[in-house]
C-alpha atoms as a PDB file:
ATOM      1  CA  UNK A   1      33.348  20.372  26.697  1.00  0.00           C
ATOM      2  CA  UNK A   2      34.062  18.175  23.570  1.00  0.00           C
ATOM      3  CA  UNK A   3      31.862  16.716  22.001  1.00  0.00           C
ATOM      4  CA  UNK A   4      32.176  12.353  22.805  1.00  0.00           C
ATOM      5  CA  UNK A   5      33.945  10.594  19.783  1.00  0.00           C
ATOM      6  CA  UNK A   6      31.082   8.640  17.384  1.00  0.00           C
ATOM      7  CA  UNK A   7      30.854   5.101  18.061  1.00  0.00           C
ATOM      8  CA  UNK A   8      32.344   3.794  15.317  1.00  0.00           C
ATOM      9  CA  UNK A   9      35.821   5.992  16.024  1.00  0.00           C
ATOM     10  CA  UNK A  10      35.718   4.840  19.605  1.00  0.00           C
ATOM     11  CA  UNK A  11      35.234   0.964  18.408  1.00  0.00           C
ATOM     12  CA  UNK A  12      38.264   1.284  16.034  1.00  0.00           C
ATOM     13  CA  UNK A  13      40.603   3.169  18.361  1.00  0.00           C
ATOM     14  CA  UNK A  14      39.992   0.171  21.353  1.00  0.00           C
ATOM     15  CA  UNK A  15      40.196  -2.562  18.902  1.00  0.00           C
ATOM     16  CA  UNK A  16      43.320  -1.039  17.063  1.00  0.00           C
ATOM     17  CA  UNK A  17      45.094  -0.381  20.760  1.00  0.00           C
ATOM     18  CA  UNK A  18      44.193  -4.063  21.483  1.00  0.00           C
ATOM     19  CA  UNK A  19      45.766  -5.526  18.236  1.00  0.00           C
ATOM     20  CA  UNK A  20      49.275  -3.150  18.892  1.00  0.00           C
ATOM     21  CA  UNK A  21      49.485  -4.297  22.220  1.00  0.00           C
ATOM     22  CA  UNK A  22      49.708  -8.234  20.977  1.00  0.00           C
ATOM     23  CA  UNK A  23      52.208  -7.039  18.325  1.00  0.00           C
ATOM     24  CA  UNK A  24      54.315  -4.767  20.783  1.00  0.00           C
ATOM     25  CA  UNK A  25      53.939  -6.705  23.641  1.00  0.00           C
ATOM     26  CA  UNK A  26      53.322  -3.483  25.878  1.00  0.00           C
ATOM     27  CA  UNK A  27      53.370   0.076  25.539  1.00  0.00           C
ATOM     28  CA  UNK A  28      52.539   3.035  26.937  1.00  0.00           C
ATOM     29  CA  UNK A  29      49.651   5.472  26.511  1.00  0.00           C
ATOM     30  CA  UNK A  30      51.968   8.074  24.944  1.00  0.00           C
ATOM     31  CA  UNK A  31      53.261   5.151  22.373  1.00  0.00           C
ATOM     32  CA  UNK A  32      49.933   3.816  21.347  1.00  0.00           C
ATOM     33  CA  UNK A  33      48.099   7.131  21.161  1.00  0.00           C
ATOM     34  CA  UNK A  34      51.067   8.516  18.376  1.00  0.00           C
ATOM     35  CA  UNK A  35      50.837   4.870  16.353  1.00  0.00           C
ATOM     36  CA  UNK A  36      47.268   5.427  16.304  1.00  0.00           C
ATOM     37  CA  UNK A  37      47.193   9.332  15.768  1.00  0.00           C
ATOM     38  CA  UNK A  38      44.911  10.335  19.026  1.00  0.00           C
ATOM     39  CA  UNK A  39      46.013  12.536  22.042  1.00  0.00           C
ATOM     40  CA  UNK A  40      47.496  10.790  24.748  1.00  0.00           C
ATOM     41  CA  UNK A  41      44.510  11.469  27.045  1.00  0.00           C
ATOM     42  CA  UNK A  42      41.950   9.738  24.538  1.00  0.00           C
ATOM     43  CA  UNK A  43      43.915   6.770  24.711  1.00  0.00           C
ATOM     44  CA  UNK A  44      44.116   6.613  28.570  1.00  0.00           C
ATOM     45  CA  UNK A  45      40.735   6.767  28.778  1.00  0.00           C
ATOM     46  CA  UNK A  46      40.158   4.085  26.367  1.00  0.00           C
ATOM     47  CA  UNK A  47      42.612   1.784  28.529  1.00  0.00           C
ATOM     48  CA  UNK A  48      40.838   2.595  31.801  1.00  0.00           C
ATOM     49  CA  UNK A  49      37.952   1.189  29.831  1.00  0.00           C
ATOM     50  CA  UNK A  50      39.702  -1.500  28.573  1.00  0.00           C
ATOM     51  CA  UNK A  51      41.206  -2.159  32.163  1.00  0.00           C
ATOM     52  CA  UNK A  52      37.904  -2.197  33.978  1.00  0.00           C
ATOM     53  CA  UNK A  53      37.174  -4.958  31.349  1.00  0.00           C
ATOM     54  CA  UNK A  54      39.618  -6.897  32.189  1.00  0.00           C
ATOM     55  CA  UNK A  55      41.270  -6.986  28.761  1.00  0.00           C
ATOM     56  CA  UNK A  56      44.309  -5.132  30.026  1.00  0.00           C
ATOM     57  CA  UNK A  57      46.580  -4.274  32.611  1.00  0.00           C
ATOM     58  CA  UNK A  58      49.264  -1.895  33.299  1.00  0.00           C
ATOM     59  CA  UNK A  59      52.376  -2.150  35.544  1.00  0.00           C
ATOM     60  CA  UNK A  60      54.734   0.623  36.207  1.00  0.00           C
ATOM     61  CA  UNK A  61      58.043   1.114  34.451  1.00  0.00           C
ATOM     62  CA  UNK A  62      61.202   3.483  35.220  1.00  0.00           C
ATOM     63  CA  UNK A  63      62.017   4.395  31.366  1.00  0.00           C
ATOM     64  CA  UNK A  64      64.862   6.804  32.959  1.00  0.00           C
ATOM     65  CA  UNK A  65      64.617  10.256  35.062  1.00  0.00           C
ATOM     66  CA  UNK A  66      61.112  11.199  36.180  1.00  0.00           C
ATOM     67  CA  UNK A  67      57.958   9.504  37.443  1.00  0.00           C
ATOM     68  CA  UNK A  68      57.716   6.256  36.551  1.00  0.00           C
ATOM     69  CA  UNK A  69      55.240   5.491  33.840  1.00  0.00           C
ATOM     70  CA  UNK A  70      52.859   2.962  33.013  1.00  0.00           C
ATOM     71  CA  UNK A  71      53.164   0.200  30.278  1.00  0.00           C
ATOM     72  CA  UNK A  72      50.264  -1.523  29.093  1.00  0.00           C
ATOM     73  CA  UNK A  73      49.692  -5.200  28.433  1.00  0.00           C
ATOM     74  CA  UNK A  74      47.372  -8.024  27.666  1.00  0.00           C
ATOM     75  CA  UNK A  75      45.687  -9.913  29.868  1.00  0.00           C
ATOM     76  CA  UNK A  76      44.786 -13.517  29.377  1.00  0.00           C
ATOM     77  CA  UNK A  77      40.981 -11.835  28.406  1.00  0.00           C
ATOM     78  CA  UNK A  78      42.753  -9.799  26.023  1.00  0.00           C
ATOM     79  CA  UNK A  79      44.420 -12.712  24.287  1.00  0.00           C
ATOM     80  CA  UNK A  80      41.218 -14.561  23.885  1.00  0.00           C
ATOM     81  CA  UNK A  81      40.124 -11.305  21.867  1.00  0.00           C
ATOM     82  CA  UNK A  82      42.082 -12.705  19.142  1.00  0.00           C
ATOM     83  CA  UNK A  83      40.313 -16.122  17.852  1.00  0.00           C
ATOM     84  CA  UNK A  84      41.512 -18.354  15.210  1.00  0.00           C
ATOM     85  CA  UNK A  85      38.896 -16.591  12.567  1.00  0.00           C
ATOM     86  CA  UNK A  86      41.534 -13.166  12.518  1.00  0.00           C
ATOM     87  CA  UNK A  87      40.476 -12.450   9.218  1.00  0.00           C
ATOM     88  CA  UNK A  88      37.081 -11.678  10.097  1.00  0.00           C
ATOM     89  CA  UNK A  89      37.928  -9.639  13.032  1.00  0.00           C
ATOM     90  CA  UNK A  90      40.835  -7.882  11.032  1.00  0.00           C
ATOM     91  CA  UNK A  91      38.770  -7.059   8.313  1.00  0.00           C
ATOM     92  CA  UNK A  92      36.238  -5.567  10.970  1.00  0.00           C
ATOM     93  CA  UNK A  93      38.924  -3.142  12.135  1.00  0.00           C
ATOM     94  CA  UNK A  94      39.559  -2.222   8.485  1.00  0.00           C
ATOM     95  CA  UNK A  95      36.232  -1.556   7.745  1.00  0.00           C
ATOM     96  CA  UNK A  96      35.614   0.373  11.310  1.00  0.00           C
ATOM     97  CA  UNK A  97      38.727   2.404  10.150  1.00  0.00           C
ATOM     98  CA  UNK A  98      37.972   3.203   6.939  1.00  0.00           C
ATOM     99  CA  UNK A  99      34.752   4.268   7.959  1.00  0.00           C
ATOM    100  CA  UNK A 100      35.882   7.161  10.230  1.00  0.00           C
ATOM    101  CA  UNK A 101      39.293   7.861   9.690  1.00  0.00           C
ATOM    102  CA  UNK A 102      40.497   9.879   6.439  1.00  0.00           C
ATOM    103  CA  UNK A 103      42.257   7.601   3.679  1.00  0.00           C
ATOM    104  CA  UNK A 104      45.865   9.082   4.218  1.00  0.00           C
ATOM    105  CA  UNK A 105      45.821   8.156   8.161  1.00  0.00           C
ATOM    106  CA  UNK A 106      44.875   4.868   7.366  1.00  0.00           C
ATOM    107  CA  UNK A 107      47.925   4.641   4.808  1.00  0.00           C
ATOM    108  CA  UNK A 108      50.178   6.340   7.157  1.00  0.00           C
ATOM    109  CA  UNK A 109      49.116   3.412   9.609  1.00  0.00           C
ATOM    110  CA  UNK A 110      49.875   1.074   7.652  1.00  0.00           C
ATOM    111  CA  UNK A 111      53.418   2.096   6.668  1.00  0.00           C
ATOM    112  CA  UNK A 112      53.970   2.665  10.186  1.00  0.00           C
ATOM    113  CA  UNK A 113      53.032  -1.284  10.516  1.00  0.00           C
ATOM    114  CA  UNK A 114      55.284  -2.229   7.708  1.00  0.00           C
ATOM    115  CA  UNK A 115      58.305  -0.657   9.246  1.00  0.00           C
ATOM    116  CA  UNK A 116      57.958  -1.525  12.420  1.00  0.00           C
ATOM    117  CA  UNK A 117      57.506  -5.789  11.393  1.00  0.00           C
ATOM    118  CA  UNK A 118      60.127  -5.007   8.853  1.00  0.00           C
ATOM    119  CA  UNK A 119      62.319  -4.054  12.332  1.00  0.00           C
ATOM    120  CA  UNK A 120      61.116  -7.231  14.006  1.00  0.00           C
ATOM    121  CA  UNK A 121      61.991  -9.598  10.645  1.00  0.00           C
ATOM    122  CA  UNK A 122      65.542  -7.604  10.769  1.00  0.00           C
ATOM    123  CA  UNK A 123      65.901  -8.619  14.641  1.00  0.00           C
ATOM    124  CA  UNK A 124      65.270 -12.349  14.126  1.00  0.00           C
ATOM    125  CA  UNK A 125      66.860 -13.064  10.591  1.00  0.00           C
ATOM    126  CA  UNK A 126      69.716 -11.756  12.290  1.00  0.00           C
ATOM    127  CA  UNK A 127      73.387 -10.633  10.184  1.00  0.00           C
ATOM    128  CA  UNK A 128      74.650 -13.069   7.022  1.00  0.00           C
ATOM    129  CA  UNK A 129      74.449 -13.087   3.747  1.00  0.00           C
ATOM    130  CA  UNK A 130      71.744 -12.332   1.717  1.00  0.00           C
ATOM    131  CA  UNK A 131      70.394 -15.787   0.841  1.00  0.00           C
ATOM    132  CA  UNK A 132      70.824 -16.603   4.271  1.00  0.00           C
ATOM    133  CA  UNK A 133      68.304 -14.052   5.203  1.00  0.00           C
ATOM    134  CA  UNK A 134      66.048 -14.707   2.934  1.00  0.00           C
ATOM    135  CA  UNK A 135      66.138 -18.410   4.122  1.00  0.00           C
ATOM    136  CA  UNK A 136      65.520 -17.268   7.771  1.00  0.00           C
ATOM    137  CA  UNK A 137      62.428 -14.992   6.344  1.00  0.00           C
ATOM    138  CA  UNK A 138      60.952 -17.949   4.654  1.00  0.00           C
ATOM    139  CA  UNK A 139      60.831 -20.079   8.065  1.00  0.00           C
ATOM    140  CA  UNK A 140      59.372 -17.147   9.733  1.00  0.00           C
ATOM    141  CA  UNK A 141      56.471 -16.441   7.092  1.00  0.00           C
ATOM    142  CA  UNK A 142      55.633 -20.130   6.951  1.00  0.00           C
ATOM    143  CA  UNK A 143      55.062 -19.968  10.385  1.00  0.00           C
ATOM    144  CA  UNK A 144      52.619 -17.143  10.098  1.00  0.00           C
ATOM    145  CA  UNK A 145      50.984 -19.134   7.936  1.00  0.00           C
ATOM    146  CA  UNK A 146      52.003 -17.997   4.344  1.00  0.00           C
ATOM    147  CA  UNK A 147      53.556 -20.854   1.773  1.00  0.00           C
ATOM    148  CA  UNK A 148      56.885 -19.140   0.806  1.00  0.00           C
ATOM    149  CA  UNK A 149      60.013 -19.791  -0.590  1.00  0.00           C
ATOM    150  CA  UNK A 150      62.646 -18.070  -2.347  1.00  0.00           C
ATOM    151  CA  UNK A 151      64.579 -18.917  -5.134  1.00  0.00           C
ATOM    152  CA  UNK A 152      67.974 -17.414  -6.970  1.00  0.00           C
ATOM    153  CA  UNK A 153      67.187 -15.922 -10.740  1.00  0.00           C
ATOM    154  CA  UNK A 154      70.876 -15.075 -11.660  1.00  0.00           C
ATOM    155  CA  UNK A 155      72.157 -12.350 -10.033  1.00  0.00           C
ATOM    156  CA  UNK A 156      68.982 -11.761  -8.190  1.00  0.00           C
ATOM    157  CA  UNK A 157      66.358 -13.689  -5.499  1.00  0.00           C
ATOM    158  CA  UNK A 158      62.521 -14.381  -6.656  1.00  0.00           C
ATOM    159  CA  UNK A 159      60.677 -14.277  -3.231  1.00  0.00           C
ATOM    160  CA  UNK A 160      56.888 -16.192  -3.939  1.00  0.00           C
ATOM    161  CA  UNK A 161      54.384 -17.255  -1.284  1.00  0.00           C
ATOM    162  CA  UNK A 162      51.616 -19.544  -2.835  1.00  0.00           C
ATOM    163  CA  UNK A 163      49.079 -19.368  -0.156  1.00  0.00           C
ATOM    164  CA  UNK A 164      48.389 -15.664   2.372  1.00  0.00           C
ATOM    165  CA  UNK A 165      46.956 -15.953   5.166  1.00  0.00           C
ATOM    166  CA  UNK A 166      45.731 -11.939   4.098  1.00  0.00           C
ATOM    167  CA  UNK A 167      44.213 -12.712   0.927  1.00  0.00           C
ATOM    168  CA  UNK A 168      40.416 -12.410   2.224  1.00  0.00           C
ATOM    169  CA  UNK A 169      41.901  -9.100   3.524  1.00  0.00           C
ATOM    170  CA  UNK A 170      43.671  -7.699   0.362  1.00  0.00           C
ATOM    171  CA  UNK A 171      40.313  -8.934  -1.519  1.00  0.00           C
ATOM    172  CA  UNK A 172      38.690  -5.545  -0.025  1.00  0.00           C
ATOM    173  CA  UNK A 173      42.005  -3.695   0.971  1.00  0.00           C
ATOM    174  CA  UNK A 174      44.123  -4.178  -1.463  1.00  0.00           C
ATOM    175  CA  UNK A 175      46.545  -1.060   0.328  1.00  0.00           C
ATOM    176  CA  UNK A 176      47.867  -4.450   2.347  1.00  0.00           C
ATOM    177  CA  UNK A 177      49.481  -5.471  -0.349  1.00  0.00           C
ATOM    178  CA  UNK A 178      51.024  -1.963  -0.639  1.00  0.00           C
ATOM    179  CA  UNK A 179      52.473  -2.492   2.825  1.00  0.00           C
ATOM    180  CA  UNK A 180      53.361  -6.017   2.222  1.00  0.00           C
ATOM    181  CA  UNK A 181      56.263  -4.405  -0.393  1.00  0.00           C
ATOM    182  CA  UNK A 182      57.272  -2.081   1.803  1.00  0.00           C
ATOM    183  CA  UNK A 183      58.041  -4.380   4.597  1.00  0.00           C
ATOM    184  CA  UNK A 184      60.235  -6.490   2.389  1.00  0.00           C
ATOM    185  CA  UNK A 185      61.800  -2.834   1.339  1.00  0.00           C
ATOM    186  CA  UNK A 186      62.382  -2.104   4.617  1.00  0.00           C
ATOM    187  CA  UNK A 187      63.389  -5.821   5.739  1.00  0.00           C
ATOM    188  CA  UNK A 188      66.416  -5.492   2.979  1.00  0.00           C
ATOM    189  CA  UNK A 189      67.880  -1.777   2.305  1.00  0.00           C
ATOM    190  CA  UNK A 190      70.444  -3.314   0.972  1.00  0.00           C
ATOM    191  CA  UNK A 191      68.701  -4.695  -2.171  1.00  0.00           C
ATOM    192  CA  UNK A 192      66.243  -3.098  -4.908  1.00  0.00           C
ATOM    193  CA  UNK A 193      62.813  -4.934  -4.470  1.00  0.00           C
ATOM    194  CA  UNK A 194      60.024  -5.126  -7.015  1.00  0.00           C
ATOM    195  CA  UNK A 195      56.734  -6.819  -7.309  1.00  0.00           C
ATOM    196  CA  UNK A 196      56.609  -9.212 -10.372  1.00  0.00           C
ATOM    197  CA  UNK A 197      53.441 -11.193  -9.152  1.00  0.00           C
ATOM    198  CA  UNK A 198      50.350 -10.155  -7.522  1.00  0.00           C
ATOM    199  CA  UNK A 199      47.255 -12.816  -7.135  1.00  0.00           C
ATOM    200  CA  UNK A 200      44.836 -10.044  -7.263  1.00  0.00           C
ATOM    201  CA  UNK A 201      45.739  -9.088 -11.059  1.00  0.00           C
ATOM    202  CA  UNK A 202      46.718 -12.667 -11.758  1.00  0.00           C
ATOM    203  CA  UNK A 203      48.595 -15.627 -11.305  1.00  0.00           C
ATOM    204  CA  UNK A 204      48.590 -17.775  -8.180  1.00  0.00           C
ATOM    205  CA  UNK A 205      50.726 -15.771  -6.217  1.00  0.00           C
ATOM    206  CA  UNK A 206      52.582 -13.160  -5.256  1.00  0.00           C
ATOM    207  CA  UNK A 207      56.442 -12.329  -5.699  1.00  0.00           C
ATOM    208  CA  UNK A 208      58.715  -9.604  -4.961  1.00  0.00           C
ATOM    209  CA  UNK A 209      62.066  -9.671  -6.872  1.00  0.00           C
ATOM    210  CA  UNK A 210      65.272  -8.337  -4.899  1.00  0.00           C
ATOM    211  CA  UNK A 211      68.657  -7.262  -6.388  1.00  0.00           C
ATOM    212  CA  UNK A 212      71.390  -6.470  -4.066  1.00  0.00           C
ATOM    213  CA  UNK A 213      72.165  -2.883  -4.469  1.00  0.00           C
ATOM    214  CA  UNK A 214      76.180  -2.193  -6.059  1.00  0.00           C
ATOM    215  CA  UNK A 215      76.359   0.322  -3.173  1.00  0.00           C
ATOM    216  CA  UNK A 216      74.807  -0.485   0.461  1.00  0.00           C
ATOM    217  CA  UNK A 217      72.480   1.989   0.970  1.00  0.00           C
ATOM    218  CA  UNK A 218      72.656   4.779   4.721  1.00  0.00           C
ATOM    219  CA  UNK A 219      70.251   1.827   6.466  1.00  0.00           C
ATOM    220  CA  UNK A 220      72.234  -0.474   5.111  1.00  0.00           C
ATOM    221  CA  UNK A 221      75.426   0.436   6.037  1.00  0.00           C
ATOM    222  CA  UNK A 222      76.086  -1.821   9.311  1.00  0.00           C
ATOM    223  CA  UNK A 223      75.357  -5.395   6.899  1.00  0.00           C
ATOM    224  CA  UNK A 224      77.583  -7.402   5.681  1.00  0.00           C
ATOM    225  CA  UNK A 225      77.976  -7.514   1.882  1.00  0.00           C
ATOM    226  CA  UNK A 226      75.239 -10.088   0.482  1.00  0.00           C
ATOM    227  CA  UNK A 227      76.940 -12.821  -1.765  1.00  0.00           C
ATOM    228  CA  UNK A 228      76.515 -12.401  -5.480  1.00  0.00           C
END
């Protein structure tokens, strides 16, 4: 029989399920326990456990051929998980996962995170030109709490935010930051992005430069040429 995860592995794996589930909306077993790097069957148990809390709840789903399968939500419980002090609970997680898992899956987490809110930004800043999109990204950080803007430096766009709603976070992990430029990277293929600020070396905040690329990129292949 194998041996019962430590405490501290089980804590982080329930608490990390419960934070992708209020970024995916739902999921499946299968999909959480490959995000999260555990077999499929230590995630099921952790969202019976989950269930009997009342924190979740699953409904099936006919993805195609086959048995249908179950996908995994919130419950109203499972919101309230998630007060307004974030920080401290996301720093929590951090510090659970950094505890037990080894450095490389926590950075492999964490660029899995970056591309798939880089695929979300893509979904709602929609097609246009590249100022345009930039403008749509600024509403959308703003509303997560960041103080952004962006502004044209000849043939290239400056993008600052002033005030992150991280920055308690990146104090003790700075790898967020890491992720933070490879969201934007991922966000626009078509353009060359660079950090030229970061608060936690100096300054008062942090900007990522992005030049639009003379040739679009494979990713970049289905948008429309940015203006220059």
């Amino acid at each position: 029989m194998t041996a019962p995860a430590p405490v501290s592995n089980q804590a982080s794996t329930r608490e990390a399920a419960l934070t992708l589930l209020l970024r995916l909306g739902h999921a499946t077993a299968a999909t959480l326990a490959q995000k999260l790097a555990v077999s499929v069957q230590v995630m099921r148990r952790h969202l019976r456990s989950l269930e009997e809390e009342g924190l979740v709840a699953s409904s099936p789903s006919q993805d195609g051929p086959g048995r249908p399968c179950n996908h995994w939500s919130l419950t109203a419980s499972g919101h309230n998980q998630f007060p307004n002090d974030s920080e401290q609970f996301t720093l929590s997680l951090l510090t659970s996962m950094a505890s037990s898992l080894p450095p490389d899956t926590i950075k492999a987490l964490l660029n899995r995170q970056a591309i798939d809110k880089a695929a979300d930004y893509q979904l709602q800043i929609g097609v246009g030109s590249l100022p345009q999109r930039l403008d749509r990204l600024v509403e959308l950080r703003r509303g997560e709490g960041y103080v952004a803007e962006c502004v044209a430096d000849d043939d290239s766009w400056v993008f600052s935010e002033y005030h992150c709603s991280v920055m308690r976070i990146a104090e003790q992990f700075p790898c967020v930051c890491d992720q933070e430029l490879q969201m934007i990277r991922h966000t626009f293929p078509d353009c060359s992005v660079e950090r030229v600020h970061w608060r936690l070396q100096e300054g008062h905040s942090c900007g990522f430069r992005l030049t639009p690329r003379s040739e679009p990129t494979d990713e970049a292949a289905a948008l429309p040429s940015p203006e220059q």
